[in-house]
N, C-alpha and C. Protein backbone atom coordinates (compact mmCIF):
# COMPACT_ATOMS: atom_id res chain seq x y z
N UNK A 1 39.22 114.22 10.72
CA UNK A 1 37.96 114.34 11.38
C UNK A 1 37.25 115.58 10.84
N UNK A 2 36.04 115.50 10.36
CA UNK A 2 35.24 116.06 10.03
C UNK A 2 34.51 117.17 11.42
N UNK A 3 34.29 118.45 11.15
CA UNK A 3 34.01 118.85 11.93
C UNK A 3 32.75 119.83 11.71
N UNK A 4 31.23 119.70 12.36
CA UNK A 4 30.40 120.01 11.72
C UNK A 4 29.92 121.64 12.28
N UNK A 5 29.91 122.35 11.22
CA UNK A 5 29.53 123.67 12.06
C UNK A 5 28.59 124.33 13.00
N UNK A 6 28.93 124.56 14.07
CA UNK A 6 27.87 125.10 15.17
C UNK A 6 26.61 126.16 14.39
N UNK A 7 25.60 125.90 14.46
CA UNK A 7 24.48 126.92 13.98
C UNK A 7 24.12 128.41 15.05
N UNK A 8 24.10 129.19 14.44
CA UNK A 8 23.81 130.09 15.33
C UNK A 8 22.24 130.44 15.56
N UNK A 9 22.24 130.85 16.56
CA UNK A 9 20.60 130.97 16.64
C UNK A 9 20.01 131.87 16.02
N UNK A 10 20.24 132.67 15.41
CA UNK A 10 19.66 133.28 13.84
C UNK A 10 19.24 132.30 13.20
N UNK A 11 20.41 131.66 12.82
CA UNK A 11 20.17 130.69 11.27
C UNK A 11 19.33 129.74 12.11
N UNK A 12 19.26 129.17 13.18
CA UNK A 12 18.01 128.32 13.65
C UNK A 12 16.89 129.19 13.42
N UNK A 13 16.44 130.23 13.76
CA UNK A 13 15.65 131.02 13.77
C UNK A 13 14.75 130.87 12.16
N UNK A 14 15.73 131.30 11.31
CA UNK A 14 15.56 131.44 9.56
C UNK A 14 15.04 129.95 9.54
N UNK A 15 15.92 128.84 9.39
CA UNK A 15 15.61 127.83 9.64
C UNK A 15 14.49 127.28 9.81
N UNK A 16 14.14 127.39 11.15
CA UNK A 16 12.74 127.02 11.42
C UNK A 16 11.81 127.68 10.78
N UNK A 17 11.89 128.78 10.48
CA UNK A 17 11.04 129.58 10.04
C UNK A 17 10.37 129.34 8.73
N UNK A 18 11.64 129.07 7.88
CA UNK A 18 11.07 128.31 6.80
C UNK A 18 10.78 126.93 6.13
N UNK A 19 11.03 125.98 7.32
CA UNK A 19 10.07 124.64 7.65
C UNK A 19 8.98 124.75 8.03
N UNK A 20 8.67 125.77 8.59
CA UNK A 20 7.35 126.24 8.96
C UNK A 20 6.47 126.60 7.58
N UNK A 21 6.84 127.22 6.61
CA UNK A 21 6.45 127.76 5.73
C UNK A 21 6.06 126.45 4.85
N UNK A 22 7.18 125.57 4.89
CA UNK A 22 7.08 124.14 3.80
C UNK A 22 5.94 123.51 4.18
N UNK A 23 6.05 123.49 5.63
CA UNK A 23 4.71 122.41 6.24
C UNK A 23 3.29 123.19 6.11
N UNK A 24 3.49 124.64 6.04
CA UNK A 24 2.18 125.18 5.58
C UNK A 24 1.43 125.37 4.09
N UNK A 25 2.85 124.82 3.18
CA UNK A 25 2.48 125.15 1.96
C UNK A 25 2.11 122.85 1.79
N UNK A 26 2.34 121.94 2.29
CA UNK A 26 2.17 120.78 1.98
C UNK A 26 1.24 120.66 2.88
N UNK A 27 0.33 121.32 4.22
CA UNK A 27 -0.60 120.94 4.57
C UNK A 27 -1.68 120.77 3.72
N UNK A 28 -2.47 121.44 3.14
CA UNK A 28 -3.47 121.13 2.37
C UNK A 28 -3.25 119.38 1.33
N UNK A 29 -2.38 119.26 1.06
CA UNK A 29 -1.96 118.03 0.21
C UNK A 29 -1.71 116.77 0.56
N UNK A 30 -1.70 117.32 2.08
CA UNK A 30 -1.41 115.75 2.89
C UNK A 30 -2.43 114.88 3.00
N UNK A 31 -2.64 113.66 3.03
CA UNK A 31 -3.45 112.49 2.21
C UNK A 31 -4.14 112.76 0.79
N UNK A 32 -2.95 113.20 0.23
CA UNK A 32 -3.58 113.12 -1.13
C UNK A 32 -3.40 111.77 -1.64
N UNK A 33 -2.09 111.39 -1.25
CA UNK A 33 -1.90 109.89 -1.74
C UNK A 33 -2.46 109.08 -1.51
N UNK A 34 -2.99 108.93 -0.38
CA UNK A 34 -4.12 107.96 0.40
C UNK A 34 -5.49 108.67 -0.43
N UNK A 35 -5.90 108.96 -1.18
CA UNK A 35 -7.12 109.55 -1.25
C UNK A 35 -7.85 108.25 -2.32
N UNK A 36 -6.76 107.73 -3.64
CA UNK A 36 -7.84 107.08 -3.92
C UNK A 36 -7.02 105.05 -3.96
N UNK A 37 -6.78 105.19 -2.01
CA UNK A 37 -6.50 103.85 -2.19
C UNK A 37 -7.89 102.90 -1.44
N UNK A 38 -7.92 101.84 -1.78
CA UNK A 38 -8.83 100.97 -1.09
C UNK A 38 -8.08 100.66 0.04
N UNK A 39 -9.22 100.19 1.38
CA UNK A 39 -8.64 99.81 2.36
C UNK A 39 -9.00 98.06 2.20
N UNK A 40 -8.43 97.32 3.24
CA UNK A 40 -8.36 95.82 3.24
C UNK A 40 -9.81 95.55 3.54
N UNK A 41 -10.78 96.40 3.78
CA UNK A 41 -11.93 96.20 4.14
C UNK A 41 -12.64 96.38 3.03
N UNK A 42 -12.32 97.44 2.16
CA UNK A 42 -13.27 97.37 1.20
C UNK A 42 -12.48 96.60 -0.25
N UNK A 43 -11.74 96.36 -0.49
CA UNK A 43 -10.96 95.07 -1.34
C UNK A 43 -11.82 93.53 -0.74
N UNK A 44 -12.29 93.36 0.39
CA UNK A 44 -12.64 91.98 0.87
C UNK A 44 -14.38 92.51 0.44
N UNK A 45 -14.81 93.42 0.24
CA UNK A 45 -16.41 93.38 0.03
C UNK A 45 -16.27 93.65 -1.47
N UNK A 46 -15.47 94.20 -1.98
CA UNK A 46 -15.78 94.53 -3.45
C UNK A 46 -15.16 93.21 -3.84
N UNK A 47 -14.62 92.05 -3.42
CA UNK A 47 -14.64 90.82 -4.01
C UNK A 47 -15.35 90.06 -4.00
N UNK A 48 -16.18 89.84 -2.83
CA UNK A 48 -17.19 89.25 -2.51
C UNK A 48 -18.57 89.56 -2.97
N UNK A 49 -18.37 90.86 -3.23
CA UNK A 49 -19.67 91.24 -4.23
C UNK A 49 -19.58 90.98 -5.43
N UNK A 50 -18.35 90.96 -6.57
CA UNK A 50 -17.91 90.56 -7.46
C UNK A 50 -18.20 88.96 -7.62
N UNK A 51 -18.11 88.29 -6.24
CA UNK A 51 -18.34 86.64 -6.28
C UNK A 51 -20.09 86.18 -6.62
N UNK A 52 -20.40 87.20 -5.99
CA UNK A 52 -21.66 86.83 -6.03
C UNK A 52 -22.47 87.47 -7.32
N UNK A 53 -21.90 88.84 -8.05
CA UNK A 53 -22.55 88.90 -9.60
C UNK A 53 -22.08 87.86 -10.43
N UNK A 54 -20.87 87.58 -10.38
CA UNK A 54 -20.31 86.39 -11.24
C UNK A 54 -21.16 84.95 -11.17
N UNK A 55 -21.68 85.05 -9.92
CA UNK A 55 -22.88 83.72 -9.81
C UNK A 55 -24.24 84.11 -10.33
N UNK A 56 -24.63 84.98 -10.60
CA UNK A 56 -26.04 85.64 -10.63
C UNK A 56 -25.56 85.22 -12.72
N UNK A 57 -24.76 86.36 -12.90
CA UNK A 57 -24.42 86.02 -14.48
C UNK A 57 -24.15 84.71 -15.11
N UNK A 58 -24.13 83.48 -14.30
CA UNK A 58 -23.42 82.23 -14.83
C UNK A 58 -24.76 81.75 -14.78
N UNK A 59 -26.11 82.57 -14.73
CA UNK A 59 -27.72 81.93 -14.54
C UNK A 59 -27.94 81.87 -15.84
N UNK A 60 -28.90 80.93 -16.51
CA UNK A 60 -29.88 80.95 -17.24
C UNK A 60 -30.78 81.56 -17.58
N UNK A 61 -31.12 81.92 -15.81
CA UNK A 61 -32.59 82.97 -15.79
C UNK A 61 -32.15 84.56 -16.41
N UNK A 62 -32.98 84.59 -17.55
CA UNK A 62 -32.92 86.20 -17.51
C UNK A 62 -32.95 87.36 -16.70
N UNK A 63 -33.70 87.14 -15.98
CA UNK A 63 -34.12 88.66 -14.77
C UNK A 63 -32.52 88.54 -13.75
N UNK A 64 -32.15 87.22 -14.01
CA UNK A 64 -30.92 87.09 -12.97
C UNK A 64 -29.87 87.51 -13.42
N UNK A 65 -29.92 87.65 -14.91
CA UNK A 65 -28.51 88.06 -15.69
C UNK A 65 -28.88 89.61 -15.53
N UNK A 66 -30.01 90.25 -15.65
CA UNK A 66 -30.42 91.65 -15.75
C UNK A 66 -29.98 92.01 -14.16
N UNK A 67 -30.54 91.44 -13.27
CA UNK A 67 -30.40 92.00 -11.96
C UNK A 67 -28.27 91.58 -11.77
N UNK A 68 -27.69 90.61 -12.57
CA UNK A 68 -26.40 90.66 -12.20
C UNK A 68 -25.92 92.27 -12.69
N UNK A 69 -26.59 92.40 -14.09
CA UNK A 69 -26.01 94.03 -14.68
C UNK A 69 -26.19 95.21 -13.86
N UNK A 70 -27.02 95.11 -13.36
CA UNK A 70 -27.81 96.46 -12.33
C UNK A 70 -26.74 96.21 -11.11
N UNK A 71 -26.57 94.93 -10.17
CA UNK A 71 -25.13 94.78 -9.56
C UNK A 71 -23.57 95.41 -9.42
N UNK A 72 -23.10 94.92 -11.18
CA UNK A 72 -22.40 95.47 -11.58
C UNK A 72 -21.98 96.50 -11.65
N UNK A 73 -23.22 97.06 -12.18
CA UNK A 73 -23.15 98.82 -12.44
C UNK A 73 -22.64 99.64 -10.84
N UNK A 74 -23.72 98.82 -10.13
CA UNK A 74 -23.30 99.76 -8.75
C UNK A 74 -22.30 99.39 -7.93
N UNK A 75 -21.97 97.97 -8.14
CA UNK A 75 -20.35 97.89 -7.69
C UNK A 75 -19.46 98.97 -8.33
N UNK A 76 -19.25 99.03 -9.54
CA UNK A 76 -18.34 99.90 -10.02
C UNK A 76 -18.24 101.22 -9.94
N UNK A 77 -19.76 101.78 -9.18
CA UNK A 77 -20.72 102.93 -8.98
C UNK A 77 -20.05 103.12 -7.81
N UNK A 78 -19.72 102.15 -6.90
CA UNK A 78 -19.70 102.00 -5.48
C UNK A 78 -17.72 102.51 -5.04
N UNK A 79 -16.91 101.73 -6.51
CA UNK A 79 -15.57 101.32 -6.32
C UNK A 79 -15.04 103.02 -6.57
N UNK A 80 -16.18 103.76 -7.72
CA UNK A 80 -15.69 104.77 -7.72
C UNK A 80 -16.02 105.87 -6.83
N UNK A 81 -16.82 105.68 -5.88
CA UNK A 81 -16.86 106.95 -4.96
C UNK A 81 -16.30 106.39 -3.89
N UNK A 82 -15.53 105.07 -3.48
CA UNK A 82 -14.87 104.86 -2.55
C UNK A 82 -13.51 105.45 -2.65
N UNK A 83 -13.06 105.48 -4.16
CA UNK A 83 -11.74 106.44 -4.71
C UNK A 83 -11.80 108.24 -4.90
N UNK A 84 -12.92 108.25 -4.43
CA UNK A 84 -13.21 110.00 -3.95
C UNK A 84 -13.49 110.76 -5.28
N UNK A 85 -13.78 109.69 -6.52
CA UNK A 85 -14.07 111.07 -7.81
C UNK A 85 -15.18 112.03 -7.49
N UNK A 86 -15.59 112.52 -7.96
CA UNK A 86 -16.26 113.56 -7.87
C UNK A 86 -17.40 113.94 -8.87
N UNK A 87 -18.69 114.01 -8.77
CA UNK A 87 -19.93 113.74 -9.23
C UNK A 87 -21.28 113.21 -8.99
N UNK A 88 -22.42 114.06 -9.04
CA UNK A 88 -23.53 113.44 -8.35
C UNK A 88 -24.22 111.81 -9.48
N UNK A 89 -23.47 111.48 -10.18
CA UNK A 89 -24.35 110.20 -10.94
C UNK A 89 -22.64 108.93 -11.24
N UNK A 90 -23.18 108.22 -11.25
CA UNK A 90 -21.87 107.05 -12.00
C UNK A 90 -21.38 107.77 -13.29
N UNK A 91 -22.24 107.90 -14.32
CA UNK A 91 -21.55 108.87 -15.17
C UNK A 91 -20.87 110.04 -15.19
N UNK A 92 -21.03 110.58 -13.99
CA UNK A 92 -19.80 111.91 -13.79
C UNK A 92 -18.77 111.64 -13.45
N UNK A 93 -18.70 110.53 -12.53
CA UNK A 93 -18.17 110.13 -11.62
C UNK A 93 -16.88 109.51 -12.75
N UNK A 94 -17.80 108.36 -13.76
CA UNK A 94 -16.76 107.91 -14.50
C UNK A 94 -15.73 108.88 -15.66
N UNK A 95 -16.47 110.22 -15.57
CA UNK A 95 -15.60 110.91 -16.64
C UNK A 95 -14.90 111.46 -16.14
N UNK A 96 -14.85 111.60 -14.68
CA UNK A 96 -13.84 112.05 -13.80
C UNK A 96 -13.02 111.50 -13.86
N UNK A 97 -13.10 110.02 -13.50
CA UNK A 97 -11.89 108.92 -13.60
C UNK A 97 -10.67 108.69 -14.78
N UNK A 98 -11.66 109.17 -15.47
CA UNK A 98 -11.26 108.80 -17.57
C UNK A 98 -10.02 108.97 -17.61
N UNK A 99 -9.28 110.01 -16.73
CA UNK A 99 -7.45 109.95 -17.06
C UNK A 99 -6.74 109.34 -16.15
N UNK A 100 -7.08 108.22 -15.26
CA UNK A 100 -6.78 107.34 -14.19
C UNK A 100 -7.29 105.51 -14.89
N UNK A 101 -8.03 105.77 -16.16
CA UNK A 101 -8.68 104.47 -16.17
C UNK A 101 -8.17 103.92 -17.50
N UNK A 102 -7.40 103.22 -17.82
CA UNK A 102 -6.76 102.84 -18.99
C UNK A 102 -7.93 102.92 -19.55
N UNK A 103 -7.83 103.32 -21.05
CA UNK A 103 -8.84 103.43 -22.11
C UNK A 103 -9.82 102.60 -22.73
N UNK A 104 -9.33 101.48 -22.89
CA UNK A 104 -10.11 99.90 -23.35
C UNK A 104 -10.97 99.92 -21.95
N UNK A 105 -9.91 100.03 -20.83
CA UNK A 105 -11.24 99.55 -19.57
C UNK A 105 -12.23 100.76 -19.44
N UNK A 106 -11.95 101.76 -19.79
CA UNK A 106 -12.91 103.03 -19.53
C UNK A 106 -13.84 102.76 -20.67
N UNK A 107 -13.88 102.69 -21.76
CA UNK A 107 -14.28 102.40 -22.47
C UNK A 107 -15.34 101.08 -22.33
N UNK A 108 -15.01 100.56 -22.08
CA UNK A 108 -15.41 98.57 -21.41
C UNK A 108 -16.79 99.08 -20.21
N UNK A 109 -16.25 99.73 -19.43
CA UNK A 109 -17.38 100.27 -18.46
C UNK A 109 -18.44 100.76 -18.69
N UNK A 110 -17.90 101.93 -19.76
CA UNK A 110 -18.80 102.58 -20.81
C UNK A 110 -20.43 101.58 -21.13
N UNK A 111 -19.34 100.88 -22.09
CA UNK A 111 -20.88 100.31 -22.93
C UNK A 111 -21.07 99.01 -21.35
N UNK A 112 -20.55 98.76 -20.51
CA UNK A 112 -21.50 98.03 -19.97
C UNK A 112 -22.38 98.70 -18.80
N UNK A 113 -22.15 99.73 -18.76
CA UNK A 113 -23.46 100.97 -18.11
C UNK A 113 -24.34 101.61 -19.41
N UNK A 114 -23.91 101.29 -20.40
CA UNK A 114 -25.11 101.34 -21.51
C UNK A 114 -26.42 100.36 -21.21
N UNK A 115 -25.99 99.18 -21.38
CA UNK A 115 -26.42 97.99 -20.99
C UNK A 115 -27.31 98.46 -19.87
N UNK A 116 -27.05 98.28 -18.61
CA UNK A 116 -27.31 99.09 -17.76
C UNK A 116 -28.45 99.36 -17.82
N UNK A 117 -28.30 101.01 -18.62
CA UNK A 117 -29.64 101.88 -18.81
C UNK A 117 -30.63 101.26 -19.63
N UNK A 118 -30.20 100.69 -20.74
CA UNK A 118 -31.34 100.02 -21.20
C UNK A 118 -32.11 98.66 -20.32
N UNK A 119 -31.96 98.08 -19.70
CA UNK A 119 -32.32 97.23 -18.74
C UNK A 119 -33.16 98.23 -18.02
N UNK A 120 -32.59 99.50 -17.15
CA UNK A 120 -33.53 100.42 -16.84
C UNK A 120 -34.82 101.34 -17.03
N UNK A 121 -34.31 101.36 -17.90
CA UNK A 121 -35.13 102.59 -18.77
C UNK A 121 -35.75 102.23 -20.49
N UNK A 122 -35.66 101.03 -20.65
CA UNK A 122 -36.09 100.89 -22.07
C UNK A 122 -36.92 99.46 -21.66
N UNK A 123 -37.68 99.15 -22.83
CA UNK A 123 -37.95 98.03 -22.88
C UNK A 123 -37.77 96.95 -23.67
N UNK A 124 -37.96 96.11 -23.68
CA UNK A 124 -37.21 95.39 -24.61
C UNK A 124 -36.20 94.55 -24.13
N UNK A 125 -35.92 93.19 -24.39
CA UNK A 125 -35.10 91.92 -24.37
C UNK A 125 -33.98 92.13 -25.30
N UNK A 126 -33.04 92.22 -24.13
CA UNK A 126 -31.18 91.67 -24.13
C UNK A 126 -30.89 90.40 -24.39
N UNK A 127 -29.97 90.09 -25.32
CA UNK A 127 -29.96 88.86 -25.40
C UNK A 127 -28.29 88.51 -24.06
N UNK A 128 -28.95 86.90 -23.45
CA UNK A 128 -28.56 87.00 -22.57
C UNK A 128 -26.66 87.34 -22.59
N UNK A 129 -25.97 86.83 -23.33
CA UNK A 129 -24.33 87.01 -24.13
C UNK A 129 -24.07 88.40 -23.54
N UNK A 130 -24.95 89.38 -24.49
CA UNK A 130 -25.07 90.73 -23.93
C UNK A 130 -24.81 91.62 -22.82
N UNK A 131 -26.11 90.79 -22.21
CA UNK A 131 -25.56 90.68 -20.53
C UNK A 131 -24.68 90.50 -19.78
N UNK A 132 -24.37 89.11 -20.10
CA UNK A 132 -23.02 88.52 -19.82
C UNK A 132 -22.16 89.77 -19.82
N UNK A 133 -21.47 90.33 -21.21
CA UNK A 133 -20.68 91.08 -21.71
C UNK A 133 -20.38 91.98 -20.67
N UNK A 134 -21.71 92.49 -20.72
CA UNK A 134 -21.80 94.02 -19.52
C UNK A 134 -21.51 93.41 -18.41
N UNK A 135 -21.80 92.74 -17.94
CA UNK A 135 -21.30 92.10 -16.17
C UNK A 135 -19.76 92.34 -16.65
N UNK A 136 -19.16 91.58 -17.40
CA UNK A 136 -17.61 91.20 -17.28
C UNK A 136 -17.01 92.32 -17.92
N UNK A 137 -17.85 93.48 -18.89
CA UNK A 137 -17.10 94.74 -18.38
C UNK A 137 -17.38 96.08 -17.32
N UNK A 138 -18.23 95.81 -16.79
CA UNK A 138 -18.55 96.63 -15.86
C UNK A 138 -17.23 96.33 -14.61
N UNK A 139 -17.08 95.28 -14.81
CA UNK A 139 -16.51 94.71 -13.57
C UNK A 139 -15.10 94.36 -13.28
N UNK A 140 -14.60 94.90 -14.46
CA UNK A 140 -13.21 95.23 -14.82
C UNK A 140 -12.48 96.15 -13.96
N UNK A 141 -13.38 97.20 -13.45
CA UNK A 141 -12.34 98.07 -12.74
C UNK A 141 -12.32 97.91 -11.36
């Protein structure tokens, strides 16, 4: 029979004392792990928003493939400040991500927020493929 040694109330003392210390040095860190998970609530809207650019992009109509890209963009705009990066624009936001985002897909996001801006800010006709493209990589992550 094993017999386990009585603690004295010193060593409880020490003891506690420096569980105390552990839990003060891991307070700050606690929900870090939870910081960039989705909840079941926002997994059921970021699919459903996903359902509905995927219908907008399967259009004919141009302005509908343009308005699916502008979609896109801010779903993925949307997926990343729900994961807590850090940055006032999608582009900060995404270079924040850049060592969390496999490379092809970081990359993939990239040029389909290129897309994006030119739809925004330029003028000039996308051919619709193009479009396409950018929807289905914007929408990768």
């Amino acid at each position: 029979m094993v017999r386990r040694r009585q603690e004295t109330w010193e060593q409880k003392i020490i003891l506690g004392f420096f569980r105390g210390i552990c839990w003060l040095f891991k307070l700050p860190f606690r929900g870090a792990e939870k910081k960039n998970k989705l909840s079941v609530a926002d997994h059921q809207y970021f699919f459903q928003k996903k359902s509905e650019i995927e219908k907008l992009a399967n259009s004919d109509n141009h302005l509908e493939l343009q308005h699916a890209v502008i979609e896109a963009d801010k779903l993925a705009d949307w997926a990343l400040k729900r994961k807590n990066y850090p940055g006032a624009t999608f582009a900060e936001r995404l270079r924040a991500a850049e060592k969390s985002i496999a490379k092809n897909v970081y990359n993939s996001i990239w040029q389909g927020h290129k897309i994006r801006n030119q739809i925004t800010h330029e003028d000039g006709k996308i051919a619709a493929e193009i479009l396409r493209t950018a929807v289905r990589n914007l929408l990768l992550y």
